[in-house]
C-alpha atoms as a PDB file:
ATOM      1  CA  UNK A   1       0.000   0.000   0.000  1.00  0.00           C
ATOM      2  CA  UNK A   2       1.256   3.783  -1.013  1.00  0.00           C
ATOM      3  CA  UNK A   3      -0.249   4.887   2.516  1.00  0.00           C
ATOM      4  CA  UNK A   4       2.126   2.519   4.435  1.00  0.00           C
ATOM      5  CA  UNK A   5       4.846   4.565   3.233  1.00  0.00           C
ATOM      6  CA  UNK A   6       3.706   7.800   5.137  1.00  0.00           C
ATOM      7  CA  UNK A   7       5.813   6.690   8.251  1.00  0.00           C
ATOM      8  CA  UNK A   8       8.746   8.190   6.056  1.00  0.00           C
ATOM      9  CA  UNK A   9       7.066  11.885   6.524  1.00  0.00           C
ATOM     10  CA  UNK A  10       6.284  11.168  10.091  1.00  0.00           C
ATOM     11  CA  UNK A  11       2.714   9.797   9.622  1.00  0.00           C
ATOM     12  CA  UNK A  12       0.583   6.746   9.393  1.00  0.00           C
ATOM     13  CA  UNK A  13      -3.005   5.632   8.936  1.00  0.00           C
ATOM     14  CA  UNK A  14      -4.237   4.053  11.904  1.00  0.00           C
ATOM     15  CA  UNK A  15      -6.138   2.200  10.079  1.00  0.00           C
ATOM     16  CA  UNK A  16      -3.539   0.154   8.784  1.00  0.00           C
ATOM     17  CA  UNK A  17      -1.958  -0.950  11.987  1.00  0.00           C
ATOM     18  CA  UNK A  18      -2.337  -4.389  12.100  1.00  0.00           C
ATOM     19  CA  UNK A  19      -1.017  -5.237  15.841  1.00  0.00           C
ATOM     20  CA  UNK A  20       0.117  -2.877  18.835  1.00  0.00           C
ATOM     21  CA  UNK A  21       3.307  -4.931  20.647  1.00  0.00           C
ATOM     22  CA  UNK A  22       3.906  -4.554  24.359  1.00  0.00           C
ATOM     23  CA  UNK A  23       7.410  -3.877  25.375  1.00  0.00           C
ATOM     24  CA  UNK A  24      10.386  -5.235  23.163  1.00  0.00           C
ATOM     25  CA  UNK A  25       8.584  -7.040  20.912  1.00  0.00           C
ATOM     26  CA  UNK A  26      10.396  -6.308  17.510  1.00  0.00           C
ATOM     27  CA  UNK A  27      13.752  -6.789  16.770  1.00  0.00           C
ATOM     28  CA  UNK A  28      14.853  -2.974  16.761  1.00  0.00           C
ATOM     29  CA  UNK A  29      13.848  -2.740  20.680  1.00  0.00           C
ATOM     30  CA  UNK A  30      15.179  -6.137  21.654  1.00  0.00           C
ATOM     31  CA  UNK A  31      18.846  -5.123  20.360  1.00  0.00           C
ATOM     32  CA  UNK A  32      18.615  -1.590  22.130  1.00  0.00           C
ATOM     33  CA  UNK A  33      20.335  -1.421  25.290  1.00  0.00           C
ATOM     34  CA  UNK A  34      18.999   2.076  26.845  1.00  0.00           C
ATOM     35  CA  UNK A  35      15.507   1.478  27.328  1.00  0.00           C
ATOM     36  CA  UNK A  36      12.441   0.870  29.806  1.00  0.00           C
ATOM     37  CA  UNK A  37      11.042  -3.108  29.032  1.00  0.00           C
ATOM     38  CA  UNK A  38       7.773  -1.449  31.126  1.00  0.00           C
ATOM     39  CA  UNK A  39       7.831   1.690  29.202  1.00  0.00           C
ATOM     40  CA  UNK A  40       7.990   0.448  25.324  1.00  0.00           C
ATOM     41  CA  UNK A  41       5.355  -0.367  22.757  1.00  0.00           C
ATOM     42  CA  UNK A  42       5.294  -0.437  18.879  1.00  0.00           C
ATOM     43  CA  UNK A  43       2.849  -0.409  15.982  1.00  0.00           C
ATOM     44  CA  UNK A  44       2.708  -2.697  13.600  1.00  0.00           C
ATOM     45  CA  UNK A  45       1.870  -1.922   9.846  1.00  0.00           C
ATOM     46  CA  UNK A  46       2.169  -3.543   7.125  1.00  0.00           C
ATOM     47  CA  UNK A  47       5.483  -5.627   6.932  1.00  0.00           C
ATOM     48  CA  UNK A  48       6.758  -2.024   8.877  1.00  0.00           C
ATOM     49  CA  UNK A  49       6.993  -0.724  12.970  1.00  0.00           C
ATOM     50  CA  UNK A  50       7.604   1.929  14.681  1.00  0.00           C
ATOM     51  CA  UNK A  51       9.145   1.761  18.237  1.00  0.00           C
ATOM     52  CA  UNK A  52       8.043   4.075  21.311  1.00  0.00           C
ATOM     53  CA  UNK A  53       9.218   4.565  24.604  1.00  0.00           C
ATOM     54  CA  UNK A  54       7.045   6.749  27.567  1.00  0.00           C
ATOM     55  CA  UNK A  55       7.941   8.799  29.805  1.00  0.00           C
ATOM     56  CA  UNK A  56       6.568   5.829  32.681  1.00  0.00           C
ATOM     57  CA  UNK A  57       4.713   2.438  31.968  1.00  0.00           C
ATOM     58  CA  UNK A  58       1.768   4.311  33.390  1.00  0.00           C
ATOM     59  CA  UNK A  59       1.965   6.584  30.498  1.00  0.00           C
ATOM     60  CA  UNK A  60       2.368   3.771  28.336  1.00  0.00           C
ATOM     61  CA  UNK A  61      -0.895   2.282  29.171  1.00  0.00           C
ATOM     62  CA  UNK A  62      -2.606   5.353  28.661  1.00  0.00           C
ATOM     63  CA  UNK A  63      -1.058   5.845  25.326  1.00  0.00           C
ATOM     64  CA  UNK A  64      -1.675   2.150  24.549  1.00  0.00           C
ATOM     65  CA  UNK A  65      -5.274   2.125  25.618  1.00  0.00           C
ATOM     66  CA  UNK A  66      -5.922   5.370  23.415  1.00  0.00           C
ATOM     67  CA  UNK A  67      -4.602   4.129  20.126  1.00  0.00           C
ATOM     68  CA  UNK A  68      -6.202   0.843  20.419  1.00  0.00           C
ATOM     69  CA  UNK A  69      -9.369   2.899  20.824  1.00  0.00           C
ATOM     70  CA  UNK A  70      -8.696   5.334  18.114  1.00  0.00           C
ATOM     71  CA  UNK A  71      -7.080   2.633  15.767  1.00  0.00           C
ATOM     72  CA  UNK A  72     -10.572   0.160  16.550  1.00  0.00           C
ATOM     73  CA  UNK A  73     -12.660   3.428  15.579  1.00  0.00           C
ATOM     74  CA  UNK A  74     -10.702   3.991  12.085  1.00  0.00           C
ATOM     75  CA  UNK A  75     -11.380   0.864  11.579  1.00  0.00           C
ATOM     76  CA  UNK A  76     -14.752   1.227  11.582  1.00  0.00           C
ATOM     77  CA  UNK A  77     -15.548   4.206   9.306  1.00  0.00           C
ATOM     78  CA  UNK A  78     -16.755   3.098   6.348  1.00  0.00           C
ATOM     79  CA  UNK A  79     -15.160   4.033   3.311  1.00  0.00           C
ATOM     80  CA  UNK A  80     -16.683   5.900   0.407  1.00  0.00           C
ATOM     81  CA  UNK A  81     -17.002   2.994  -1.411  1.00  0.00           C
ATOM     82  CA  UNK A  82     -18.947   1.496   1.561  1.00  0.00           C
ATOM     83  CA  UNK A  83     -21.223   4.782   1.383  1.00  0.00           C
ATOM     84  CA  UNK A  84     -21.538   4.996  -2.187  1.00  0.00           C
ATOM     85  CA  UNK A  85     -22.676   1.225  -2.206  1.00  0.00           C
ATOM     86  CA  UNK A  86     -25.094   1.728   0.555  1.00  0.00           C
ATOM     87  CA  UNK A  87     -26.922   4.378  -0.754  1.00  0.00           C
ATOM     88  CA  UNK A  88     -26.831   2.451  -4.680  1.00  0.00           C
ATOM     89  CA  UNK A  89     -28.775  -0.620  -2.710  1.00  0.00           C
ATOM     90  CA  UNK A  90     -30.885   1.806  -0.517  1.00  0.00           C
ATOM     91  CA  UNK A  91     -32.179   3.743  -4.163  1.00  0.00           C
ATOM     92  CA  UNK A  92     -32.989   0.520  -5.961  1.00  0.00           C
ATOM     93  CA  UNK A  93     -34.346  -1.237  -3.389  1.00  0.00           C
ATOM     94  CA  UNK A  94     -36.780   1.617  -3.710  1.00  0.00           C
ATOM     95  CA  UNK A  95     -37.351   1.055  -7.623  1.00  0.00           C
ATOM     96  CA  UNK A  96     -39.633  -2.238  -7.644  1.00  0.00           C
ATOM     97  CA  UNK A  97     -39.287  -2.449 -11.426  1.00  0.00           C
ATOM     98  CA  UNK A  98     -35.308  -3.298 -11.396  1.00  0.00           C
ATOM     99  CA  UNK A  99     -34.295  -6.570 -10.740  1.00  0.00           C
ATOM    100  CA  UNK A 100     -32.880  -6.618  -7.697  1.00  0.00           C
ATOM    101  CA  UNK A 101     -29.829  -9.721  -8.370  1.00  0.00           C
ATOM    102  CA  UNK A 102     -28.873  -7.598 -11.351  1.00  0.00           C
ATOM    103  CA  UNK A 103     -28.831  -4.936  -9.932  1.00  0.00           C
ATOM    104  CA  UNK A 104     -26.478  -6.163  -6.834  1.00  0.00           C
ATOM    105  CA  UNK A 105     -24.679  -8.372  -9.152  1.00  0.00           C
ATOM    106  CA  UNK A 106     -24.158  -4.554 -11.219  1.00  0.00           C
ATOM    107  CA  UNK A 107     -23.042  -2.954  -8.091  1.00  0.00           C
ATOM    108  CA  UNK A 108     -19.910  -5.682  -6.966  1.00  0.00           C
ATOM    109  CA  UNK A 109     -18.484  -5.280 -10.274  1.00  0.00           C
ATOM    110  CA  UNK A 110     -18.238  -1.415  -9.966  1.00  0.00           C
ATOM    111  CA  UNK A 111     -17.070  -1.575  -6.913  1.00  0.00           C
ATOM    112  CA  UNK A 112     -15.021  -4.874  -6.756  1.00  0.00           C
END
């Protein structure tokens, strides 16, 4: 994906984080020698991470449990594909005279 590359100007899509790890859990953190085990997290995304340390482990669970929340509610927006599709079924369900498998069937290969 062109959006995993973002990360290079200092940026990602939550969206696309696939996994948050606790502590040293890639290789970059487990060959560092200066930091806090109880203060470090990364993101996963794509076949890419980036590493974080907090100021305390406290402040690493509150960081933690914030992106898992705001990373779970990216997740959930529907695309405008998703809208577009939605309101195409929603109008022709409406229009008794179109056939409603064609119509569907019409609608995946737009989109698909």
């Amino acid at each position: 994906h062109k959006e995993l590359n973002y990360a290079d100007h200092g940026f990602i899509y939550l969206k696309y984080v696939s996994e948050i790890k606790i502590g040293r859990g890639t290789q970059i953190l487990q060959k560092a020698t200066s930091v806090n085990d109880k203060a470090t997290f990364s993101l996963i995304y794509g076949p890419n991470t980036i590493d974080f340390q907090a100021p305390s482990p406290e402040k690493r669970d509150f960081w933690v449990k914030g992106l898992i929340y705001a990373i779970n509610r990216c997740k959930r927006v529907p695309t405008l594909t998703e809208h577009v599709k939605d309101i195409w079924l929603k109008y022709y369900s409406l229009d008794q005279s179109i056939d409603q498998n064609q119509s569907y069937e019409l609608l995946n290969n737009l989109f698909n």
